[in-house]
Protein backbone atom coordinates (compact mmCIF):
# COMPACT_ATOMS: atom_id res chain seq x y z
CA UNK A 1 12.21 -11.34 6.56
CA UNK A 2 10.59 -8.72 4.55
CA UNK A 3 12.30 -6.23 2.56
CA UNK A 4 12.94 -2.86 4.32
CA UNK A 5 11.31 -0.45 1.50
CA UNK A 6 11.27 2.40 4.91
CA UNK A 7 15.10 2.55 4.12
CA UNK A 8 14.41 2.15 0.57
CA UNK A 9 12.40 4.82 0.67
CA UNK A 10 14.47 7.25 2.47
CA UNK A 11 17.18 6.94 0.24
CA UNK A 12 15.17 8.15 -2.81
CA UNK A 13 14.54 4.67 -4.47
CA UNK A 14 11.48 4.01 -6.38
CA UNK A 15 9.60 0.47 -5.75
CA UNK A 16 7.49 -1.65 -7.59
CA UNK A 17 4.47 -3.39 -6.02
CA UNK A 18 0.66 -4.88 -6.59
CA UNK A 19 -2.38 -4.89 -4.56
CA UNK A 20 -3.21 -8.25 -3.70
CA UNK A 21 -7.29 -9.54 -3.01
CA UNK A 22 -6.66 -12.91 -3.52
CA UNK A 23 -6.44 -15.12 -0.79
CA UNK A 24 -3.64 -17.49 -2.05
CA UNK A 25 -0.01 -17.52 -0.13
CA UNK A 26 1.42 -19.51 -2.94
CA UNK A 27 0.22 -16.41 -5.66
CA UNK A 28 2.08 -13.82 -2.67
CA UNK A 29 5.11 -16.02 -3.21
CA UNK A 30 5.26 -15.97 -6.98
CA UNK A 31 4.89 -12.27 -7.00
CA UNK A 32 8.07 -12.34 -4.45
CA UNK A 33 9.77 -14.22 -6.75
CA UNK A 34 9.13 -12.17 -9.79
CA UNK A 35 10.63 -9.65 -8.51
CA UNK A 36 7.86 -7.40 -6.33
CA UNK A 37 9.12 -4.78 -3.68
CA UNK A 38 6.04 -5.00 -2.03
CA UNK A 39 2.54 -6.23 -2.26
CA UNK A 40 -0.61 -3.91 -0.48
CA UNK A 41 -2.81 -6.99 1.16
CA UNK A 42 -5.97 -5.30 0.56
CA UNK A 43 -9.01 -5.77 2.88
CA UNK A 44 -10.76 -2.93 1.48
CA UNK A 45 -11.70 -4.59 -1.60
CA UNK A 46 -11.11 -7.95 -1.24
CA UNK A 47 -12.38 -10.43 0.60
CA UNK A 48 -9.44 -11.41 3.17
CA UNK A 49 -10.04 -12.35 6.38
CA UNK A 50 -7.48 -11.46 9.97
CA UNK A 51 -6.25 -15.60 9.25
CA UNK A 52 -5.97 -15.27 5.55
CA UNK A 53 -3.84 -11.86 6.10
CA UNK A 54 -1.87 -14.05 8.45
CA UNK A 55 -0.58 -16.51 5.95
CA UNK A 56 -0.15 -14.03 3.01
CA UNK A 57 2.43 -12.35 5.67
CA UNK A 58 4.06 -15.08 5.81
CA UNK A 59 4.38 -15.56 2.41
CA UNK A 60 5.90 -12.59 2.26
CA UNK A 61 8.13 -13.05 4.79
CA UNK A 62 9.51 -15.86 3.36
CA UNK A 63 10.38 -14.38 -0.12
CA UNK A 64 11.77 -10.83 1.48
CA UNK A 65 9.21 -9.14 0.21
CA UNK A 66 7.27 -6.25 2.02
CA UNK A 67 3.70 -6.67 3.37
CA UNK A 68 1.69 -3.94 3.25
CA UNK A 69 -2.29 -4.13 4.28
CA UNK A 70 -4.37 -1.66 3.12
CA UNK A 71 -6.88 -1.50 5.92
CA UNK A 72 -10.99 -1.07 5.41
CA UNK A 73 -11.28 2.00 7.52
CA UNK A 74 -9.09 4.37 10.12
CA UNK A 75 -10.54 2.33 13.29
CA UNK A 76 -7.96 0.80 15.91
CA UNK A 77 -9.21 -2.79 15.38
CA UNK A 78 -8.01 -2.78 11.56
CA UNK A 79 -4.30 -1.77 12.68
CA UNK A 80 -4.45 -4.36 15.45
CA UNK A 81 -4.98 -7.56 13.50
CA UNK A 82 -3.14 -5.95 10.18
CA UNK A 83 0.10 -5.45 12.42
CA UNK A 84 -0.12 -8.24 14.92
CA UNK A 85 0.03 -10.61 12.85
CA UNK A 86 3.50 -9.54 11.17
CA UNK A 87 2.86 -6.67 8.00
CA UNK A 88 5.65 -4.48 8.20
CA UNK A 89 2.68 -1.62 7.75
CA UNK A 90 -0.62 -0.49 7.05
CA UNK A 91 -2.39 1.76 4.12
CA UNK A 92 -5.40 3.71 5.42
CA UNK A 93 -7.94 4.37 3.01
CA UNK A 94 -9.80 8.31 2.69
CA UNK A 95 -8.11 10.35 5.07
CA UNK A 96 -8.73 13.81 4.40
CA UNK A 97 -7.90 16.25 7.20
CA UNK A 98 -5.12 16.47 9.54
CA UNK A 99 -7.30 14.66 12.54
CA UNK A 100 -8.00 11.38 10.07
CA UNK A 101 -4.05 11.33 9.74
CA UNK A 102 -3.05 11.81 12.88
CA UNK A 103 -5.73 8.69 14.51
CA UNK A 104 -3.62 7.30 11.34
CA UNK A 105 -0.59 7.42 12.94
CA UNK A 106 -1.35 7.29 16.57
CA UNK A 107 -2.92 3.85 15.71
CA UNK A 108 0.15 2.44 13.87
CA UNK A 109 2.51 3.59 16.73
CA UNK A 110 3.16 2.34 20.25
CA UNK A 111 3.38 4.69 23.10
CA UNK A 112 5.01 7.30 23.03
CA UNK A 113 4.54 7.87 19.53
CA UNK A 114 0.66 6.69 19.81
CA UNK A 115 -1.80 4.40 21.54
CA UNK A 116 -1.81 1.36 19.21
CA UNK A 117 -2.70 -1.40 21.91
CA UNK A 118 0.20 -3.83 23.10
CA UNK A 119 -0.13 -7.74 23.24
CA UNK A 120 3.29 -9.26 23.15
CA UNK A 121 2.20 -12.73 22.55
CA UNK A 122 1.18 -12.05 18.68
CA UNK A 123 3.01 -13.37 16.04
CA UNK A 124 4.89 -9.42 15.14
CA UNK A 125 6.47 -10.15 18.85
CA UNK A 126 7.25 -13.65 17.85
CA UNK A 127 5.12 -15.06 20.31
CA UNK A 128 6.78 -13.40 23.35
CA UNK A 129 10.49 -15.16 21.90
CA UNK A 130 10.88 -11.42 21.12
CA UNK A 131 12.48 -8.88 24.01
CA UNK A 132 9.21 -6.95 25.20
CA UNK A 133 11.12 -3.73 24.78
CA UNK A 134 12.72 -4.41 21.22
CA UNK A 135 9.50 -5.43 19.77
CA UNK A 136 7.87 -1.77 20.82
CA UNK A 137 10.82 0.11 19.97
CA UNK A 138 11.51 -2.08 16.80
CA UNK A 139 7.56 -1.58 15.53
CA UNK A 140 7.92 2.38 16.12
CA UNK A 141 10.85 2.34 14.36
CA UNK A 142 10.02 0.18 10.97
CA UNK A 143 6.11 0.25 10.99
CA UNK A 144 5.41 1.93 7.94
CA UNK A 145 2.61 4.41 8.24
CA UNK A 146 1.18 4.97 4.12
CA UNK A 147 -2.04 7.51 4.11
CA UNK A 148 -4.28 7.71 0.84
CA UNK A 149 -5.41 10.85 -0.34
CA UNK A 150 -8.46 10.44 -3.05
CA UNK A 151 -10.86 13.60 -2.55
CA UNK A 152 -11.07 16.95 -3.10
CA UNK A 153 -11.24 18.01 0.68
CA UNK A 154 -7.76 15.87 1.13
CA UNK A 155 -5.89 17.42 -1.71
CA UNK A 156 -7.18 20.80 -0.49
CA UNK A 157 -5.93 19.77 3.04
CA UNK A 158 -2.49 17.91 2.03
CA UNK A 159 -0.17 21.07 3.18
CA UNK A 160 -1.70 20.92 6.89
CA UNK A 161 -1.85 17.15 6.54
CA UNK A 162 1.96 16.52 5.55
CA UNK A 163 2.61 18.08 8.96
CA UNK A 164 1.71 15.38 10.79
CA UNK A 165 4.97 13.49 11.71
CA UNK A 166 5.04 9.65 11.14
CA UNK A 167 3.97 9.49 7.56
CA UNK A 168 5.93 7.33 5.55
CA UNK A 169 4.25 7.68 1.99
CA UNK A 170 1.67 9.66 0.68
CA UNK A 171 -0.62 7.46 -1.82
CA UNK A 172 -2.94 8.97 -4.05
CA UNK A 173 -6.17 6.65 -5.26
CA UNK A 174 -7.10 8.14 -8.96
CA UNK A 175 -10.40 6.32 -9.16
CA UNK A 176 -11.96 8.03 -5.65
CA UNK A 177 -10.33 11.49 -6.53
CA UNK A 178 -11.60 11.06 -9.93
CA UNK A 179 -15.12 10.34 -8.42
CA UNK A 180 -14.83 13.37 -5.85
CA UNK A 181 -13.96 15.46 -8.86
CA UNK A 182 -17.34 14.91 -10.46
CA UNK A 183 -15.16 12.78 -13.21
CA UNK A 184 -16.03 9.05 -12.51
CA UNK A 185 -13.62 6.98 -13.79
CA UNK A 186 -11.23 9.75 -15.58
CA UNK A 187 -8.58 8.87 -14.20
CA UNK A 188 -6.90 10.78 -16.99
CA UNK A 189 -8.63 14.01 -17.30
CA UNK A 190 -6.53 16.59 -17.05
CA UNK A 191 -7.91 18.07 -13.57
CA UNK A 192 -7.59 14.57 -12.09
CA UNK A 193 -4.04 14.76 -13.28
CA UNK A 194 -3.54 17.83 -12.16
CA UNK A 195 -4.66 17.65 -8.74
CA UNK A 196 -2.71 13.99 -8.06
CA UNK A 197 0.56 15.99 -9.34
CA UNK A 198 -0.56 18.60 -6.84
CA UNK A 199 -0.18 16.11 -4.00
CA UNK A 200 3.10 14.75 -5.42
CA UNK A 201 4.81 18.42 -5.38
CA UNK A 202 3.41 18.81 -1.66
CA UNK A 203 5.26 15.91 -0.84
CA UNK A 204 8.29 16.33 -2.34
CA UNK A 205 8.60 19.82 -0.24
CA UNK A 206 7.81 18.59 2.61
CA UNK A 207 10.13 15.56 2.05
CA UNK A 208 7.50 12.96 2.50
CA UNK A 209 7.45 10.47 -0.09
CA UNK A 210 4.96 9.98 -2.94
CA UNK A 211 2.80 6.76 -4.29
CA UNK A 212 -0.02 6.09 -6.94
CA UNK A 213 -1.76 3.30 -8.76
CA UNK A 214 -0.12 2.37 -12.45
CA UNK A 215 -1.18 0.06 -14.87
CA UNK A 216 0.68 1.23 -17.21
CA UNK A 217 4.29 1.26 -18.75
CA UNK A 218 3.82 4.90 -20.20
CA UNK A 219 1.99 5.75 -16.65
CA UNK A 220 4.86 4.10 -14.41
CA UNK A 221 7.47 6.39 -16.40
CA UNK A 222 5.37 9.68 -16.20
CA UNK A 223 5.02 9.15 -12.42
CA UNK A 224 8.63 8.13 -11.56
CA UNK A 225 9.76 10.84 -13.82
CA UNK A 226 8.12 13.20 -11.35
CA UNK A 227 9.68 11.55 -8.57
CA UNK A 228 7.32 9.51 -6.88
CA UNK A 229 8.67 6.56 -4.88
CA UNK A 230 5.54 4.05 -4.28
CA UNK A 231 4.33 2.45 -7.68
CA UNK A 232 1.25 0.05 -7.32
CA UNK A 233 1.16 -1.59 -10.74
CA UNK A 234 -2.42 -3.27 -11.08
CA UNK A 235 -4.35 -5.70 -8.91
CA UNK A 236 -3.61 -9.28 -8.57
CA UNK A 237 -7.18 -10.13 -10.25
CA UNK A 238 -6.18 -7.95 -13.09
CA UNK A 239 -2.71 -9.32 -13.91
CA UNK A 240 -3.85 -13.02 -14.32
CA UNK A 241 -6.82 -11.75 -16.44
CA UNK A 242 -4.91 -9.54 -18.73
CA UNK A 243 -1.73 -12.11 -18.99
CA UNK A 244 -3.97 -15.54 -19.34
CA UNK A 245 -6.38 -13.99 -22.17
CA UNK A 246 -3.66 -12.30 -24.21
CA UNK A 247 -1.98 -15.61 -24.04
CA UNK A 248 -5.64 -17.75 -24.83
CA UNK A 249 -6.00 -14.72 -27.59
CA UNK A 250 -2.68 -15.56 -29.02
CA UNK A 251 -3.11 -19.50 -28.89
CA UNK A 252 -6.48 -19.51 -29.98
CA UNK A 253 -5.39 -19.34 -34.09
CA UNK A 254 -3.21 -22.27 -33.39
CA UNK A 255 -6.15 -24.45 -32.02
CA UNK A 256 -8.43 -23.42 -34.69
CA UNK A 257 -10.18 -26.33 -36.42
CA UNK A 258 -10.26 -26.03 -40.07
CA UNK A 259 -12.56 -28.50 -42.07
């Protein structure tokens, strides 16, 4: 069973999580073990397939540890197989006015809360083992819906766009606002920084709960310290790259040969 991070959430508790390209169940169960709330299965960058997402779900499921896919676009066949197939919910990539987050929603949600399409034979319904009517109501109930705002037109919209009920978290992508802010890549520039902390104050008025990307111990503490919930620390790729060659960097003196 995964780990309920919509409760967690509610009751003001930050988590830690990574997103995850790689297409390796036994890597999703090592990061359940070490400790992850949550890991964002992420189809918009990586190359995982509706079966691959399958079995990383599972993985997660079996170390009670969130799944979260972040979809490639807001289009109704990307919350199908993403929640079908057992994530607890979905991350949907560039919305920037109220209309993108409301298809957001009413494509995570069952009637009467949306028009995501039923099939109660999937693997979230337990094959049909699962009561028909606890599966819909259960899915409304814990789906969690996580939008991404990374322009300029969605900061400048985020007021109108934390009205629209059924948001879970609010996740702000630094590289994509940096790049709509004419500031490739400055992720720390002070008007990137500014406008991401502009998003995070919206959402704390309007109750709605906060989430960026980290890499960073100094970055994890400046965000948490202003109250945001939803911490992606790094990328899967990145982890093993940074941990293996600091380790090869640190073993290499050892291996030297010396003539």
């Amino acid at each position: 069973m995964q780990k309920d991070i919509k409760a967690a959430l509610k009751s003001g508790q930050p988590l830690i999580g990574s997103f995850f390209r790689l297409p390796s169940p036994d890597l999703a169960e090592i990061f359940g073990e070490a400790g992850f709330d949550f890991i964002i299965i992420d189809q918009e960058h990586g190359p995982l397939t509706p079966e691959t997402t399958s079995n990383l779900v599972r993985a997660c499921d079996l170390v009670g540890m969130a799944a979260i896919v972040r979809i490639p676009d807001n289009q109704p066949w990307y919350f199908q197989h993403a929640l079908d197939v057992g994530a607890l919910g979905v991350q949907v990539p560039q919305i920037r006015t109220l209309a993108d987050a409301e298809r957001a929603v009413q494509l995570s949600k069952f009637s009467p809360l949306g028009r995501r399409g039923v099939c109660r034979n999937v693997r979230a319904a337990r094959y049909s083992a699962r009561d028909r009517f606890d599966y819909l109501e259960g899915s409304n109930r814990d789906t969690v819906v996580v939008i991404q705002i990374e322009s300029k037109e969605g900061v400048e919209n985020i007021t109108e766009i934390l009205g629209v009920p059924g948001i879970d978290v609010v996740f702000i992508g630094p590289y994509d606002l940096s790049q709509s802010l004419g500031l490739p890549g400055q992720v720390e520039h002070r008007l990137v920084r500014s406008a991401m902390e502009q998003v995070v104050t919206a959402c704390h008025l309007a109750g709605v709960a906060s989430g960026v990307y980290a890499d960073s111990a100094e970055a994890v503490s400046h965000w948490v310290g202003m109250g945001v919930q939803y911490i992606a620390i790094g990328v899967d790729t990145a982890l093993i790259y940074n941990l293996t060659s600091k380790l090869v960097a640190e073993l290499r003196p050892a291996v030297k040969i010396t003539r």
